[in-house]
N, C-alpha and C. Protein backbone atom coordinates (compact mmCIF):
# COMPACT_ATOMS: atom_id res chain seq x y z
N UNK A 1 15.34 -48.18 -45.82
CA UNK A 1 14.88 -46.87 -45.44
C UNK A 1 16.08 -46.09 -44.89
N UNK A 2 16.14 -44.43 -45.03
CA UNK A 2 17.26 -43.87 -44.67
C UNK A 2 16.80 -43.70 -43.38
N UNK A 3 18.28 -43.39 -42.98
CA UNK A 3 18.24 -43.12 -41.07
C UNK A 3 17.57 -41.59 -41.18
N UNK A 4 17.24 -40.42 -41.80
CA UNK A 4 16.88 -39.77 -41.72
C UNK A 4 15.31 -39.40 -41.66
N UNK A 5 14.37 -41.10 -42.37
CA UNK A 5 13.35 -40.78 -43.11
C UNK A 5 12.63 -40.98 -42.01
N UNK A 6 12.68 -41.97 -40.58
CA UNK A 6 11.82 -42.05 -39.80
C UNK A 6 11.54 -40.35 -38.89
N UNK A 7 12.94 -39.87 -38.49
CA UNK A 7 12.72 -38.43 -37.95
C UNK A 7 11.37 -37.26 -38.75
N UNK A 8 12.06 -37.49 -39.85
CA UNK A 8 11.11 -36.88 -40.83
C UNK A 8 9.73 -37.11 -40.84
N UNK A 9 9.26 -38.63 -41.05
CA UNK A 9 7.55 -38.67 -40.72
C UNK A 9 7.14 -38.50 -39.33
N UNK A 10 7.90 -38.98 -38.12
CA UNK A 10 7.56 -38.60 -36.92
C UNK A 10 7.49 -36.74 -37.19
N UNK A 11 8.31 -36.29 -37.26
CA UNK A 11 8.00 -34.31 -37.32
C UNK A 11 6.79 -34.19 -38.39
N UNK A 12 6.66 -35.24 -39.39
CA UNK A 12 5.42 -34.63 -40.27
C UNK A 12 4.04 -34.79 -39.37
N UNK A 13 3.99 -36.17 -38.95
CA UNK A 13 2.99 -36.64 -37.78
C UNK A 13 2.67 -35.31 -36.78
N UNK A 14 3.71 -34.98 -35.63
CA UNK A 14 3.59 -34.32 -35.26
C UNK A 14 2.82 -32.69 -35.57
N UNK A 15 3.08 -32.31 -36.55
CA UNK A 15 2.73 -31.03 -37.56
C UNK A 15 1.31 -31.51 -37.75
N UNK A 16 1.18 -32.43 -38.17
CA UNK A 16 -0.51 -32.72 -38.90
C UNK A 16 -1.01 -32.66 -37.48
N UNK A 17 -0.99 -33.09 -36.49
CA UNK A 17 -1.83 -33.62 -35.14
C UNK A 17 -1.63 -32.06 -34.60
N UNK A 18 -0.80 -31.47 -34.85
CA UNK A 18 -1.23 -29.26 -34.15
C UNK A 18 -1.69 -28.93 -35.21
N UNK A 19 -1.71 -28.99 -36.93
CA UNK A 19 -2.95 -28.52 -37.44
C UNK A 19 -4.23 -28.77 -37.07
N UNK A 20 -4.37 -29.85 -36.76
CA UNK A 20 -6.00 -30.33 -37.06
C UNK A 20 -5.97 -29.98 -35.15
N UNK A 21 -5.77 -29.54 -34.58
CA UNK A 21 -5.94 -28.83 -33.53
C UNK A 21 -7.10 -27.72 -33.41
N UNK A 22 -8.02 -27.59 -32.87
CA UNK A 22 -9.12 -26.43 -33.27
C UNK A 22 -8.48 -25.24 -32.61
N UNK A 23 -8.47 -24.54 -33.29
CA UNK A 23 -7.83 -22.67 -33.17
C UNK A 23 -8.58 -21.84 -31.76
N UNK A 24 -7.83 -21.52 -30.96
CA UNK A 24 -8.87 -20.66 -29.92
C UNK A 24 -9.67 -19.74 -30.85
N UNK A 25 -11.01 -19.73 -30.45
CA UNK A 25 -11.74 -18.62 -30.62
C UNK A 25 -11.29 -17.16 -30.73
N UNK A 26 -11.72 -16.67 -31.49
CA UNK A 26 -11.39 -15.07 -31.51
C UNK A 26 -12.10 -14.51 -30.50
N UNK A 27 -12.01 -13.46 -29.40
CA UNK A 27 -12.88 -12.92 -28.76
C UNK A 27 -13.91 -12.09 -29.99
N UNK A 28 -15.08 -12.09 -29.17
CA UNK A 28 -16.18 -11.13 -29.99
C UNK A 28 -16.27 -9.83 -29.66
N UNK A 29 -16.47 -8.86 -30.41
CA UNK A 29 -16.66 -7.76 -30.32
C UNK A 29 -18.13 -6.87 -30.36
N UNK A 30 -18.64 -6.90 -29.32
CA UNK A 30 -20.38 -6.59 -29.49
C UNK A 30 -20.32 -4.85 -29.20
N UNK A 31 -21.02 -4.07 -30.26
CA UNK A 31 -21.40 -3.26 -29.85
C UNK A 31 -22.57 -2.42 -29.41
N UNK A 32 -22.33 -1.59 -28.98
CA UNK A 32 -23.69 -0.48 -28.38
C UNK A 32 -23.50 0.70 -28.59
N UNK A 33 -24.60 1.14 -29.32
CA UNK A 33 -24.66 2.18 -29.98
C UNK A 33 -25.37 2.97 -29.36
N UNK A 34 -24.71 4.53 -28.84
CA UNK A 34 -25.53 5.19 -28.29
C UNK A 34 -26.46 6.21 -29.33
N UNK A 35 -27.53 6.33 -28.91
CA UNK A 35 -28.27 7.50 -30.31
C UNK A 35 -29.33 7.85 -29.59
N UNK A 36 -30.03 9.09 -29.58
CA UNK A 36 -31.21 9.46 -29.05
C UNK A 36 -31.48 9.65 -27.59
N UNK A 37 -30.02 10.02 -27.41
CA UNK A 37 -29.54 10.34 -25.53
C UNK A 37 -29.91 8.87 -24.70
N UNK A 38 -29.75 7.50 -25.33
CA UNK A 38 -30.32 6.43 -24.66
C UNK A 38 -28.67 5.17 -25.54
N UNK A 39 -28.55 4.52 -25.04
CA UNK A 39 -27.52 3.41 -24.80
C UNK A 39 -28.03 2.24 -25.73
N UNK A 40 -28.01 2.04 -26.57
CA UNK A 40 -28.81 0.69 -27.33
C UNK A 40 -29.16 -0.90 -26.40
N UNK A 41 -29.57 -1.66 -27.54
CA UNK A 41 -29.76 -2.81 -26.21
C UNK A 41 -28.59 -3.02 -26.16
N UNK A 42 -28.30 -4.32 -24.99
CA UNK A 42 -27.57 -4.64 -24.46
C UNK A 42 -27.27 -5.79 -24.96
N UNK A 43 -25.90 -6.46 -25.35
CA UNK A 43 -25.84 -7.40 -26.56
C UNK A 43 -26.15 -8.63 -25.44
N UNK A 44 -26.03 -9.56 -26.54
CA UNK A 44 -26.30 -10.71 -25.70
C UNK A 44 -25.36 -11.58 -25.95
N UNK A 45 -24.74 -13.07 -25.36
CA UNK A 45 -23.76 -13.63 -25.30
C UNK A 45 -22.60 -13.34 -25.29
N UNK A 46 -22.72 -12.21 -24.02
CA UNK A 46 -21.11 -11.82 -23.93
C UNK A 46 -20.15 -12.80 -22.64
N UNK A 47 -18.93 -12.94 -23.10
CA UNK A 47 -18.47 -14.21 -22.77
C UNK A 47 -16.83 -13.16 -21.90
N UNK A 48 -16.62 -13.94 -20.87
CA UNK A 48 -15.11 -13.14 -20.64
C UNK A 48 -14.45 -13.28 -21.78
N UNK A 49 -13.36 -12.09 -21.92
CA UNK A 49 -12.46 -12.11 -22.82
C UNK A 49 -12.90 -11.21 -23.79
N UNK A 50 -14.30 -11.36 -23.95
CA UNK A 50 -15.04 -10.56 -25.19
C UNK A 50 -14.68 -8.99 -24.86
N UNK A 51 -14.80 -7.85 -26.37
CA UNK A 51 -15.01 -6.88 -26.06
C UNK A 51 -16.28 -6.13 -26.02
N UNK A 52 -16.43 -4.96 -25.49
CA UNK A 52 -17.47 -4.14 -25.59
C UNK A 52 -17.27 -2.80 -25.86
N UNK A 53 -17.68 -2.57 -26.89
CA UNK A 53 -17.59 -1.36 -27.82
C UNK A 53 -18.53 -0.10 -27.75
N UNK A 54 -18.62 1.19 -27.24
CA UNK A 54 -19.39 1.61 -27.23
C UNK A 54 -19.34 2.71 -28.41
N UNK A 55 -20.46 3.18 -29.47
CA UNK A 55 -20.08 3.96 -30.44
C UNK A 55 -21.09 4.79 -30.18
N UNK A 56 -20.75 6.62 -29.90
CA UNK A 56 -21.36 7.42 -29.76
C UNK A 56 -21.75 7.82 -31.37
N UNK A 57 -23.60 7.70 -32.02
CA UNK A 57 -23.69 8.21 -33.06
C UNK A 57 -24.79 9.21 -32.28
N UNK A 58 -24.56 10.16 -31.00
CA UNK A 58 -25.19 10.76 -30.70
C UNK A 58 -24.99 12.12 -31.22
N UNK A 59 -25.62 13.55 -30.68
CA UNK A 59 -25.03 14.74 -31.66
C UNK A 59 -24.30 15.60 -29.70
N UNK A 60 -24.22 15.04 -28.91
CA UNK A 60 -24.09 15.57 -27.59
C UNK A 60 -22.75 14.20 -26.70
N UNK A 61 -22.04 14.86 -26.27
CA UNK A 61 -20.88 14.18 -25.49
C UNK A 61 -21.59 13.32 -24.52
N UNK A 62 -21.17 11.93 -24.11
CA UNK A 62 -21.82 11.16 -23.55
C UNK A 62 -20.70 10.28 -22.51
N UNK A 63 -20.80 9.61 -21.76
CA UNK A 63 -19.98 8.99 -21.09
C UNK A 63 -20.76 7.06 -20.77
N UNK A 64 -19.72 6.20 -20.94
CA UNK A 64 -19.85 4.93 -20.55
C UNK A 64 -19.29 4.16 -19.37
N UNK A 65 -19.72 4.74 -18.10
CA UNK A 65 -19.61 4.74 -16.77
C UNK A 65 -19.70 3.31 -16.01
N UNK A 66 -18.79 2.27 -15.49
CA UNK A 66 -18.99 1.48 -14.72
C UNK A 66 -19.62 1.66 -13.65
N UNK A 67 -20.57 1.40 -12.74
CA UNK A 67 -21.03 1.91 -11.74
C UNK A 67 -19.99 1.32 -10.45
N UNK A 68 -19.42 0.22 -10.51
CA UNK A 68 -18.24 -0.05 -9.80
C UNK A 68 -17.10 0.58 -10.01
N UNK A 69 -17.00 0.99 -11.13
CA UNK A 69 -15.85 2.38 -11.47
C UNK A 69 -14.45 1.63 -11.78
N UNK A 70 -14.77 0.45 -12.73
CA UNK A 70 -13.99 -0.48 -13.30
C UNK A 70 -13.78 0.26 -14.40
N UNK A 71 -14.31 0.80 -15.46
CA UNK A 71 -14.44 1.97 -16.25
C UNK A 71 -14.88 2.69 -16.20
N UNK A 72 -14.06 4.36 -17.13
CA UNK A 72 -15.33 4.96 -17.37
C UNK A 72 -14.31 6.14 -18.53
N UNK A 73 -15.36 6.01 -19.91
CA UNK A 73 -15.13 6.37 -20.97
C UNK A 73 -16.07 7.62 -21.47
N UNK A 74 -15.08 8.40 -21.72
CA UNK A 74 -15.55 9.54 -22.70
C UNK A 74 -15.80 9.47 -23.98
N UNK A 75 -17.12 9.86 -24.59
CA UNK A 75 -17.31 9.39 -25.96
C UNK A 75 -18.04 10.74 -26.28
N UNK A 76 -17.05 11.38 -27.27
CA UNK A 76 -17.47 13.09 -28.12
C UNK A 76 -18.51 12.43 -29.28
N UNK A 77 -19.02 13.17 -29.29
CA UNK A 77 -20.23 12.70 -30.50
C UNK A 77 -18.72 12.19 -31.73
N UNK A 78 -19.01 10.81 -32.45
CA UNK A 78 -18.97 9.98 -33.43
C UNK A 78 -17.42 9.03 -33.10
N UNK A 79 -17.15 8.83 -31.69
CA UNK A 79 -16.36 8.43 -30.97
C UNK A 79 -17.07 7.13 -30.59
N UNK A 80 -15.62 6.45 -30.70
CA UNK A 80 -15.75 5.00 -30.09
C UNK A 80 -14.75 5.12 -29.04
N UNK A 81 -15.03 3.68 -27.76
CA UNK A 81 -14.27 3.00 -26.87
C UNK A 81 -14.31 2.03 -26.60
N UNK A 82 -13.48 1.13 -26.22
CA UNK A 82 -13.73 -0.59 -26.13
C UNK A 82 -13.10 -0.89 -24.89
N UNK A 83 -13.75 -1.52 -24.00
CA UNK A 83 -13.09 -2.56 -22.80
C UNK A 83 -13.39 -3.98 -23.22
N UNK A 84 -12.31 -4.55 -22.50
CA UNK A 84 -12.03 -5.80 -22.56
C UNK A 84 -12.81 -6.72 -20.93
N UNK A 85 -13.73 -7.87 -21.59
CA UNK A 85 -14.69 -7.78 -20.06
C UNK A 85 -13.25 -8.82 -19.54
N UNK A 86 -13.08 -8.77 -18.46
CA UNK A 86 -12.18 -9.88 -17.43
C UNK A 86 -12.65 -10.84 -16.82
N UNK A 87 -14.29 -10.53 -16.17
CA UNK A 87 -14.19 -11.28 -14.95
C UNK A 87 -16.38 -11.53 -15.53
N UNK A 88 -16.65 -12.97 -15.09
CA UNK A 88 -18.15 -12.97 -15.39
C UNK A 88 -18.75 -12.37 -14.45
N UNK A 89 -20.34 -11.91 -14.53
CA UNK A 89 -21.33 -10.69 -14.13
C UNK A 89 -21.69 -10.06 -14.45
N UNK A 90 -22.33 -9.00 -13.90
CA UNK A 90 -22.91 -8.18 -14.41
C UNK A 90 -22.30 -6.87 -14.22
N UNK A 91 -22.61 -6.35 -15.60
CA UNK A 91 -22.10 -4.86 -15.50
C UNK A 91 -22.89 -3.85 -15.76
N UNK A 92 -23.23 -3.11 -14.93
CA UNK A 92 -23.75 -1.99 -14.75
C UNK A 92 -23.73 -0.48 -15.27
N UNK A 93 -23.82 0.29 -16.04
CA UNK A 93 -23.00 1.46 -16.55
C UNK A 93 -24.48 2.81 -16.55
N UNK A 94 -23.56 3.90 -16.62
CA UNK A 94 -24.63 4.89 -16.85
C UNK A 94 -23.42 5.86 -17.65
N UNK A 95 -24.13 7.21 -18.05
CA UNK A 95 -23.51 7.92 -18.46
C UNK A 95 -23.48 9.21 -16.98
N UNK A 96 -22.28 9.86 -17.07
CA UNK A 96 -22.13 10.68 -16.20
C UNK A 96 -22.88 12.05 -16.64
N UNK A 97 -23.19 12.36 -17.93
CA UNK A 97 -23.72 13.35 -18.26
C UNK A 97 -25.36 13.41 -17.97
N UNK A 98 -25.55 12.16 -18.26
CA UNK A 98 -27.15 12.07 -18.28
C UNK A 98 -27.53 10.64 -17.37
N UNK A 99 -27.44 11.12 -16.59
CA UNK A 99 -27.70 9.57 -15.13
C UNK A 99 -29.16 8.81 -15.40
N UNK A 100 -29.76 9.19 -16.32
CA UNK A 100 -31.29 8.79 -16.57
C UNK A 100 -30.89 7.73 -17.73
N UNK A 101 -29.60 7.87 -18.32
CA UNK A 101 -29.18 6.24 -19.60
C UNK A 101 -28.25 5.46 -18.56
N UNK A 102 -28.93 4.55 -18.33
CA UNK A 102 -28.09 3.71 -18.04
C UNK A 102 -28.36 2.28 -18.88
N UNK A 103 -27.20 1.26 -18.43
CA UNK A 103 -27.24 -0.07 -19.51
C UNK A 103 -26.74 -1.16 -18.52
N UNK A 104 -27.30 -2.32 -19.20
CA UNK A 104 -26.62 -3.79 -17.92
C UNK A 104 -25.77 -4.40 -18.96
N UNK A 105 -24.81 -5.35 -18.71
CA UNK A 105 -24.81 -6.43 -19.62
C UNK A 105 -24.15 -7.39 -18.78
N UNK A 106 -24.58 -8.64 -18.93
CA UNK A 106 -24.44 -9.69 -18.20
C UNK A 106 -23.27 -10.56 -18.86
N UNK A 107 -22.54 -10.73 -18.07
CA UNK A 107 -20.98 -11.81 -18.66
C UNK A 107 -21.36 -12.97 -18.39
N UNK A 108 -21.36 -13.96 -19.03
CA UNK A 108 -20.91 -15.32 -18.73
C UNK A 108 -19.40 -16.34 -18.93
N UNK A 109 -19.15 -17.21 -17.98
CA UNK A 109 -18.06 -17.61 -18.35
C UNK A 109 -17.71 -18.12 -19.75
């Protein structure tokens, strides 16, 4: 055997054992669709890391308001915005235009 050939299967070894490695997850991207001056449901299995998308298909300017004031997004009729959640809980939001839509969505780790 050459002095080179053992280096070689040890680095091939190595290579095969980080393929077959399972890939981090992609974060998910859930959205909520606002329409009819009201906030859609509220997705479910949102996980830290995940995003949250809000897409105005309303015909009137709307806002996606943290009530802790962690965010807060302007959305012109056929406008999107996305936060990135950080931390598990619950999040709270309303719109600043119309304080009567509001939305929850609950994080889990």
């Amino acid at each position: 055997m050459s002095r080179g050939r053992p280096a070689f299967l040890a680095a091939l070894l190595i290579a095969a054992a980080l393929a077959a490695r399972p890939a981090a997850a992609d974060p998910t991207v859930h959205v909520i669709r606002i329409a009819d001056m009201r906030f859609g449901p509220a997705p479910a299995g949102v996980r830290v890391g995940d995003a949250i998308e809000w897409v105005n298909a309303d015909l009137f300017e709307h806002t996606a308001t943290a009530r802790d004031r962690s965010f807060d997004l302007d959305l012109k009729p056929g406008a999107t915005a996305r936060i990135v959640v950080r931390s598990a809980g619950e999040i709270a939001y309303y719109c600043r235009f119309h304080p009567g839509m509001t939305g929850r969505i609950v994080v889990r780790q």
